[in-house]
N, C-alpha and C. Protein backbone atom coordinates (compact mmCIF):
# COMPACT_ATOMS: atom_id res chain seq x y z
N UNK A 1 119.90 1.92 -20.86
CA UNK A 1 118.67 1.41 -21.44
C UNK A 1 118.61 -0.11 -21.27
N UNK A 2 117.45 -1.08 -20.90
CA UNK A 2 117.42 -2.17 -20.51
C UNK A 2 116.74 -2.83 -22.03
N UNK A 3 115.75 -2.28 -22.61
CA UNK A 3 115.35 -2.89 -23.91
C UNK A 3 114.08 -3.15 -24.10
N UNK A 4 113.64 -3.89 -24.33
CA UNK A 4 112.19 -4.48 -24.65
C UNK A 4 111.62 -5.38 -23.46
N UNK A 5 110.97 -4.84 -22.53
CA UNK A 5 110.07 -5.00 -21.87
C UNK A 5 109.26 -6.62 -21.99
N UNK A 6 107.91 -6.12 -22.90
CA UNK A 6 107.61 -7.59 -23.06
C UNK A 6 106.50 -7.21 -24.49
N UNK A 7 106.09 -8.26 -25.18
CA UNK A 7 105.20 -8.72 -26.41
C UNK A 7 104.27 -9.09 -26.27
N UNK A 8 102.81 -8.62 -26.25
CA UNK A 8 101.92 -9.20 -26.46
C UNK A 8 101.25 -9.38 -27.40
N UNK A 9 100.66 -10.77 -28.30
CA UNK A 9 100.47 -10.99 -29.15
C UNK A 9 98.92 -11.92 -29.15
N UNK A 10 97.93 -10.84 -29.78
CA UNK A 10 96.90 -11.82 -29.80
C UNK A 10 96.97 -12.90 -30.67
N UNK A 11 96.24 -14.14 -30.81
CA UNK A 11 96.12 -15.37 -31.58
C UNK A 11 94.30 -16.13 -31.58
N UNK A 12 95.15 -16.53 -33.04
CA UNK A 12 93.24 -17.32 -33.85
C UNK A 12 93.35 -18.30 -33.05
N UNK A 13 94.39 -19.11 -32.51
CA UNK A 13 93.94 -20.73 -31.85
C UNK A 13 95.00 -20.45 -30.63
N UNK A 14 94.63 -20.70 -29.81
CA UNK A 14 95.68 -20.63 -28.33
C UNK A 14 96.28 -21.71 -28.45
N UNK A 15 95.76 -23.13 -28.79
CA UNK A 15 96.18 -24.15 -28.17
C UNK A 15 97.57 -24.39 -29.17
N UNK A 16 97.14 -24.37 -30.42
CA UNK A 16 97.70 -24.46 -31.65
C UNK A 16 98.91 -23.57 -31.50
N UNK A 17 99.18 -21.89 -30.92
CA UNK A 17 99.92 -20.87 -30.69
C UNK A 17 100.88 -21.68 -29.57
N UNK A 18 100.52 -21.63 -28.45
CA UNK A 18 101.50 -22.40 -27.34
C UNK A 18 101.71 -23.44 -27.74
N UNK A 19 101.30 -24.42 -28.56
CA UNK A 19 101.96 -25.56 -29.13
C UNK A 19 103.23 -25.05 -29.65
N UNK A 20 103.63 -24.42 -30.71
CA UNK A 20 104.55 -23.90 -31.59
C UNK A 20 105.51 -22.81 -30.87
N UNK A 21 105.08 -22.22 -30.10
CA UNK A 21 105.94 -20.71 -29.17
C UNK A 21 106.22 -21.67 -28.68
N UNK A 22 105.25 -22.34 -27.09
CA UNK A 22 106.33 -22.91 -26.67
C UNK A 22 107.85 -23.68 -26.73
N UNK A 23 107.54 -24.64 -28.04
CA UNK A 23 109.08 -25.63 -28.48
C UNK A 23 109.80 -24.59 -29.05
N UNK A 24 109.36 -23.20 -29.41
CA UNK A 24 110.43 -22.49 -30.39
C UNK A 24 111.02 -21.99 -29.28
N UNK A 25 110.11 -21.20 -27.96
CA UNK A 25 110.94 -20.12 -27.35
C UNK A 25 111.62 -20.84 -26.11
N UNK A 26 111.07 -22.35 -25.79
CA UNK A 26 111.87 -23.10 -25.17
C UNK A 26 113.97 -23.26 -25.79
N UNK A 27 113.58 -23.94 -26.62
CA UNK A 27 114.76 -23.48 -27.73
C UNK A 27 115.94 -22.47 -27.49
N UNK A 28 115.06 -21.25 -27.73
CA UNK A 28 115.60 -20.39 -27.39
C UNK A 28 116.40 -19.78 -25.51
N UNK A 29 115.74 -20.61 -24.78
CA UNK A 29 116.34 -20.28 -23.51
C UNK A 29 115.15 -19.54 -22.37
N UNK A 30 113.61 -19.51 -23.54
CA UNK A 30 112.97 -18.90 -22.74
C UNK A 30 112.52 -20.14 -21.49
N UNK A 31 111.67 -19.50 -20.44
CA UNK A 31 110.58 -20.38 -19.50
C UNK A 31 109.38 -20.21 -19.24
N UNK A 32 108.59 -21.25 -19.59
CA UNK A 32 107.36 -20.67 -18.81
C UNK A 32 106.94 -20.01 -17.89
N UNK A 33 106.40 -18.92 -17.86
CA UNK A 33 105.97 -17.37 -17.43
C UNK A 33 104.48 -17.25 -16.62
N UNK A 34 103.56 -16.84 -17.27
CA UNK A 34 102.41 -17.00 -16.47
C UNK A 34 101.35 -18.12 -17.67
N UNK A 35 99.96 -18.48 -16.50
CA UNK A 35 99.44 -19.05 -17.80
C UNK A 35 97.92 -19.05 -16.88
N UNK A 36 96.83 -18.90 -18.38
CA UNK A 36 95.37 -18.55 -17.36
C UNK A 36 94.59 -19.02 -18.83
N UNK A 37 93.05 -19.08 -18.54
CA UNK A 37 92.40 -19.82 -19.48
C UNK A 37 92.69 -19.27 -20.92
N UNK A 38 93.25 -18.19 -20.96
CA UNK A 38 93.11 -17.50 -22.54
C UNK A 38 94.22 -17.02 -22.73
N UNK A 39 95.38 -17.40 -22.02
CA UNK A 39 96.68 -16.83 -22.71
C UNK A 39 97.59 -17.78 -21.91
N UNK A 40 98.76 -17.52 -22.41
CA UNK A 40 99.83 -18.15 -21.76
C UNK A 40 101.63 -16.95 -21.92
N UNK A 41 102.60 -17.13 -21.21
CA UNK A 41 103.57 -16.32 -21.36
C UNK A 41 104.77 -16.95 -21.43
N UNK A 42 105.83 -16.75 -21.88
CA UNK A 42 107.36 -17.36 -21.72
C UNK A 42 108.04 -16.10 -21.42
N UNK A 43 109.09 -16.14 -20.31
CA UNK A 43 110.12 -15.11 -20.08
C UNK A 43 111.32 -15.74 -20.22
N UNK A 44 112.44 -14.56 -20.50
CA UNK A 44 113.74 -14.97 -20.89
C UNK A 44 114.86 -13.40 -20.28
N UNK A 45 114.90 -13.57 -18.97
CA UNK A 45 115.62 -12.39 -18.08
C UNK A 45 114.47 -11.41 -17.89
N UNK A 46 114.47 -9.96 -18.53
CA UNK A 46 113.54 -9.48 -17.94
C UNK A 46 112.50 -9.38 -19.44
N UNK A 47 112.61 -10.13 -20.00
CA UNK A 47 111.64 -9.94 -21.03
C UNK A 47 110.70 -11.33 -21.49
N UNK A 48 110.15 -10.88 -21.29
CA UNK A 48 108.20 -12.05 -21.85
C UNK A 48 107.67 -11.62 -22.80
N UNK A 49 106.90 -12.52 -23.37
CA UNK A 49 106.41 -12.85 -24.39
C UNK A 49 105.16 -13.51 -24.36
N UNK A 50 103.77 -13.28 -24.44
CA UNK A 50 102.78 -12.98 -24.12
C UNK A 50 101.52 -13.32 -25.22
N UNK A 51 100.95 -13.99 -25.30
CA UNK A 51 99.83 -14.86 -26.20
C UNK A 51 98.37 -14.87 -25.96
N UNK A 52 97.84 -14.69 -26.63
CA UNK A 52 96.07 -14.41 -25.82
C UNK A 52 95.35 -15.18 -27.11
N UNK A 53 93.94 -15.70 -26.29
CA UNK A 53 93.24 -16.03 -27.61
C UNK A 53 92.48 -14.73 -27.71
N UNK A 54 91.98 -14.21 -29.68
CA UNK A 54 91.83 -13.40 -29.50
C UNK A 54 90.07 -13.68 -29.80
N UNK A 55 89.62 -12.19 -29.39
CA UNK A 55 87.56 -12.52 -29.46
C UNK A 55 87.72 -12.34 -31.33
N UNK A 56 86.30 -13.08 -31.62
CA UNK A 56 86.05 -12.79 -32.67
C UNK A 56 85.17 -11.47 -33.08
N UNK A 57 84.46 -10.49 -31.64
CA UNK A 57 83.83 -9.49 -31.67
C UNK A 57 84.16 -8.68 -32.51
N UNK A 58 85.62 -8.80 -33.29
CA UNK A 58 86.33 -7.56 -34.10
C UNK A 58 86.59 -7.81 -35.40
N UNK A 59 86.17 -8.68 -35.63
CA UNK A 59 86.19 -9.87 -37.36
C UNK A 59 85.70 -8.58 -38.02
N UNK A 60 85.30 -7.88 -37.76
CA UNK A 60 84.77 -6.69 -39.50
C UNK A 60 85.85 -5.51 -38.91
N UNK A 61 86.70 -5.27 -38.26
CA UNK A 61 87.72 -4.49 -38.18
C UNK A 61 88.74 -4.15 -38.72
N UNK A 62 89.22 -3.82 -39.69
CA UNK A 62 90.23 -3.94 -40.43
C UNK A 62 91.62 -4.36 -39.64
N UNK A 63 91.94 -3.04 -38.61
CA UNK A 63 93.21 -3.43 -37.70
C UNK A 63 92.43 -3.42 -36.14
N UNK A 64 92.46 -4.11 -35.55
CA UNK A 64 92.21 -3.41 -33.97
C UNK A 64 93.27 -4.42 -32.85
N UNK A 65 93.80 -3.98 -32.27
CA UNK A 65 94.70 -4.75 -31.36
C UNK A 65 94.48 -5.80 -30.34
N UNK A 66 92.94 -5.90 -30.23
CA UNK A 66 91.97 -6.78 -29.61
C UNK A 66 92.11 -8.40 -30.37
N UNK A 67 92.23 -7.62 -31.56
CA UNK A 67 92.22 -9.10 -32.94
C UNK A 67 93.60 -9.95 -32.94
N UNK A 68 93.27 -10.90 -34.12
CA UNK A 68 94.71 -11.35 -34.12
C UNK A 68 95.84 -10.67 -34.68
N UNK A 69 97.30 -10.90 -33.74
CA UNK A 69 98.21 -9.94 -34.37
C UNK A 69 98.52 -9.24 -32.99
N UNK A 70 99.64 -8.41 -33.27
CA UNK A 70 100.00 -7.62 -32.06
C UNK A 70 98.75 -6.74 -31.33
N UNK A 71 99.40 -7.25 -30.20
CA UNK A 71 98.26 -6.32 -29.19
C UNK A 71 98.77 -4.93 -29.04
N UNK A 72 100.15 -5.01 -28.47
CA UNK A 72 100.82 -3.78 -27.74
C UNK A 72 102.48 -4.08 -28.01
N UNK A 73 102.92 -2.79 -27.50
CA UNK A 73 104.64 -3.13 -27.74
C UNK A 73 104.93 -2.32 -26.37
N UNK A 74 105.35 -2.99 -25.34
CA UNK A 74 105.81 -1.80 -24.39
C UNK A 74 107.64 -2.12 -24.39
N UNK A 75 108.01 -1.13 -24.06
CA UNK A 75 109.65 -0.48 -24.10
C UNK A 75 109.64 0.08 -22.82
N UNK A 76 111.37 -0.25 -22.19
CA UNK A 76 111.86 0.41 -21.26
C UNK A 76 112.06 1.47 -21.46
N UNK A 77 111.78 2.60 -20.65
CA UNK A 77 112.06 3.77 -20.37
C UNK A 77 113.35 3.81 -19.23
N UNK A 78 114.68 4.95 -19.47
CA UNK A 78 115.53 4.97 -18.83
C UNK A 78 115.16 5.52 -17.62
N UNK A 79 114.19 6.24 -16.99
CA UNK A 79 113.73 6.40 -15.96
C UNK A 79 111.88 7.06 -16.01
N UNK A 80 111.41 7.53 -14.62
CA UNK A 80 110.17 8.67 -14.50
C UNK A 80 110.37 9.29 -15.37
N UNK A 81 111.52 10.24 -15.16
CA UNK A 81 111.67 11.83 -16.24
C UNK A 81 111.37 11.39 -17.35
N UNK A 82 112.50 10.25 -18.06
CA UNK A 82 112.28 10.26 -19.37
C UNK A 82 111.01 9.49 -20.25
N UNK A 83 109.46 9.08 -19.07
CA UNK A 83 108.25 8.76 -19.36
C UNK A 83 107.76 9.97 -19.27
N UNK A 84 107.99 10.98 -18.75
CA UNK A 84 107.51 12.38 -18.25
C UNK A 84 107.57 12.95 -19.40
N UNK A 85 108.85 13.46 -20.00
CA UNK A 85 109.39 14.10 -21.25
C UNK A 85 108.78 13.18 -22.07
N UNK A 86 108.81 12.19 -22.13
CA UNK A 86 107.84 11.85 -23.90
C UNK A 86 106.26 11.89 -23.91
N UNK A 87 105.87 11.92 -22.61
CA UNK A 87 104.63 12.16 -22.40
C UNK A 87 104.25 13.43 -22.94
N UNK A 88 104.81 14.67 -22.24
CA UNK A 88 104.69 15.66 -23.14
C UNK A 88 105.23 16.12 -24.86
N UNK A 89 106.07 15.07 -24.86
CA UNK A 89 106.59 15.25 -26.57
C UNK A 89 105.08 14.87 -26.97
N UNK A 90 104.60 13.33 -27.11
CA UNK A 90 102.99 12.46 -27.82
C UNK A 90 102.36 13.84 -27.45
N UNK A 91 101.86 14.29 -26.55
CA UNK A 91 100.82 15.21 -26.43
C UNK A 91 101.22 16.73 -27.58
N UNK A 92 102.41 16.79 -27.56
CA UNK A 92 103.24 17.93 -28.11
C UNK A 92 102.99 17.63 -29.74
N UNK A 93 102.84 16.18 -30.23
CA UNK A 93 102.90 15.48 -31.71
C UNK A 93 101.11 16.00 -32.00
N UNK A 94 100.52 16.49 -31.02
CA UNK A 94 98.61 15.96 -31.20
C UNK A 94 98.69 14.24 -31.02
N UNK A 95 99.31 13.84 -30.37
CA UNK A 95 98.72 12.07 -30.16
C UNK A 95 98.30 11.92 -28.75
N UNK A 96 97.46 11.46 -28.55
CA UNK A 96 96.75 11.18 -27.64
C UNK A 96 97.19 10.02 -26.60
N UNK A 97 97.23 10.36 -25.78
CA UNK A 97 97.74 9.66 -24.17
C UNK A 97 96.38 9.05 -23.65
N UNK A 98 96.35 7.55 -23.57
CA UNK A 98 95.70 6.81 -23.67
C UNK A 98 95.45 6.28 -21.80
N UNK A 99 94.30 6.37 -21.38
CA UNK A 99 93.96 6.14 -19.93
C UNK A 99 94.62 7.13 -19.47
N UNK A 100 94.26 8.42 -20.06
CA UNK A 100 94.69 9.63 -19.29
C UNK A 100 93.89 9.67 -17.99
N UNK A 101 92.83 9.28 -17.48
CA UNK A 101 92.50 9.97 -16.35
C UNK A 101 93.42 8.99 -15.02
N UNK A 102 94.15 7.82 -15.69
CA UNK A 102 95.14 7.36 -14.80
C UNK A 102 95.98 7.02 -15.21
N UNK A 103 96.82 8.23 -15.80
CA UNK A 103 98.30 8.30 -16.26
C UNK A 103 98.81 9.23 -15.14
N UNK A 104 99.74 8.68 -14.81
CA UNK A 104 100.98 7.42 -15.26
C UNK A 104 100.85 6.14 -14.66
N UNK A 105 99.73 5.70 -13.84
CA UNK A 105 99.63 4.42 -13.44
C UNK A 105 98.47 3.65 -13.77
N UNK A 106 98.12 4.21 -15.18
CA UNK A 106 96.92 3.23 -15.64
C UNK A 106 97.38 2.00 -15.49
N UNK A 107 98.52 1.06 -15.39
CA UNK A 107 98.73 -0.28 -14.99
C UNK A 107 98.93 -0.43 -13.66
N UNK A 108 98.89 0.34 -12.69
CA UNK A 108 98.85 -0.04 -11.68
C UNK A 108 99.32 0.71 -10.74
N UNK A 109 98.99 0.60 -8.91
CA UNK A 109 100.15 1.72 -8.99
C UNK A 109 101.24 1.38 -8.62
N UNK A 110 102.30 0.38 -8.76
CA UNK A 110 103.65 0.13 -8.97
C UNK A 110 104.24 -0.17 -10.47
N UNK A 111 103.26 0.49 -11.54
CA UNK A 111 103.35 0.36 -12.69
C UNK A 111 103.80 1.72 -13.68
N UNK A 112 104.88 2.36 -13.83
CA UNK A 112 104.92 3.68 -13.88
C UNK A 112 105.14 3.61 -15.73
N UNK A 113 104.13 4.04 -16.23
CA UNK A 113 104.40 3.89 -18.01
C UNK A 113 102.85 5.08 -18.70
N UNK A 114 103.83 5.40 -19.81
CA UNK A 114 102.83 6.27 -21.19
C UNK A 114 102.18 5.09 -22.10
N UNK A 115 101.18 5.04 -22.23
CA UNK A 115 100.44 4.24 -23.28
C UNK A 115 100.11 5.85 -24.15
N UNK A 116 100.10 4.71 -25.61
CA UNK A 116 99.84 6.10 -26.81
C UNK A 116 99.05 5.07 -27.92
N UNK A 117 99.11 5.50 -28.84
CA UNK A 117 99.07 4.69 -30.04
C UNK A 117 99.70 5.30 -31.11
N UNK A 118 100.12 4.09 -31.92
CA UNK A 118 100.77 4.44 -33.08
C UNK A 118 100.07 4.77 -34.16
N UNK A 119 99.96 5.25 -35.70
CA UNK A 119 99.22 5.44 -36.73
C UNK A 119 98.93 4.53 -37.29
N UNK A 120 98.82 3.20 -37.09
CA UNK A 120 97.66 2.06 -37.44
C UNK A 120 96.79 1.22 -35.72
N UNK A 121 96.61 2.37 -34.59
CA UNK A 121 96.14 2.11 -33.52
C UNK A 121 97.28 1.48 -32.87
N UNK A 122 98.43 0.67 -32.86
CA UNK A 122 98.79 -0.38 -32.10
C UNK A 122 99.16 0.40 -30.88
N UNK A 123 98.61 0.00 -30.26
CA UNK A 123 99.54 0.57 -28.65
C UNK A 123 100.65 0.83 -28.29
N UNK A 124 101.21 1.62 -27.68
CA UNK A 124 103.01 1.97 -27.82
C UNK A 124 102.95 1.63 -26.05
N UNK A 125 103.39 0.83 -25.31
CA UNK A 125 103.79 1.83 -23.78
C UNK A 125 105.41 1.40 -23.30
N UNK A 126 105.39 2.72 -22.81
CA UNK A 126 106.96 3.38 -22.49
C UNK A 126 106.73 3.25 -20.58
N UNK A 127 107.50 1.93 -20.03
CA UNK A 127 107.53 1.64 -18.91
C UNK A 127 108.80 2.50 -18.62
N UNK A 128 108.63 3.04 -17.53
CA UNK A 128 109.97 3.07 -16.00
C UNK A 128 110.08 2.43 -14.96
N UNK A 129 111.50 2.17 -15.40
CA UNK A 129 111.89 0.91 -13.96
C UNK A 129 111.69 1.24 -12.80
């Protein structure tokens, strides 16, 4: 098992957010990662960490992953099979497999992962290396 993949985390002020991540996760050993008008990233081996400004379109939402706060959590998967087998476990729970009409490469196609959601919406996805 390799571990935690990467974090994405929406935010109320970008500028204000990469002000503070950056000196902390610098600190820490991370590096600057990618960076585009509305987010920015730090990686540290194979794992990043990931910042977005978030829309205000979702202000009467209670939770939505669009907002501020975690977007998504994706996790390494030890291989295909074992994205395969939990794919059918979520479907097996009644949870719903998310960009089913392009699963397993709704991210791409050198992107092999289950997106789900958890029971307050947050996104789950289970990458293979």
């Amino acid at each position: 098992m390799k571990g935690l993949h990467h974090v994405e985390i929406y935010v109320s002020n970008l500028a204000r957010s990469t002000e503070f991540w950056g000196w902390f996760l610098t600190e820490l050993g991370y590096v600057p990662f990618q960076e585009w008008d509305t987010g920015r990233s730090w990686r540290l081996n194979d794992t990043y960490l990931v910042f977005v400004q978030a829309l205000d379109r979702h202000a009467d939402v209670p939770y939505h992953r669009g907002r501020v706060g975690l977007n998504h959590l994706a996790l390494w998967a030890e291989s295909r099979d074992q994205v395969n087998v939990l794919t059918e476990q979520v479907r097996a729970r009644g949870l719903r497999v998310l960009y089913e009409d392009r699963h397993p490469f709704a991210g791409g196609p050198d992107h092999y992962a289950l997106y789900f959601e958890d029971p307050d919406r947050i996104k789950v996805e289970l990458v293979a290396p």
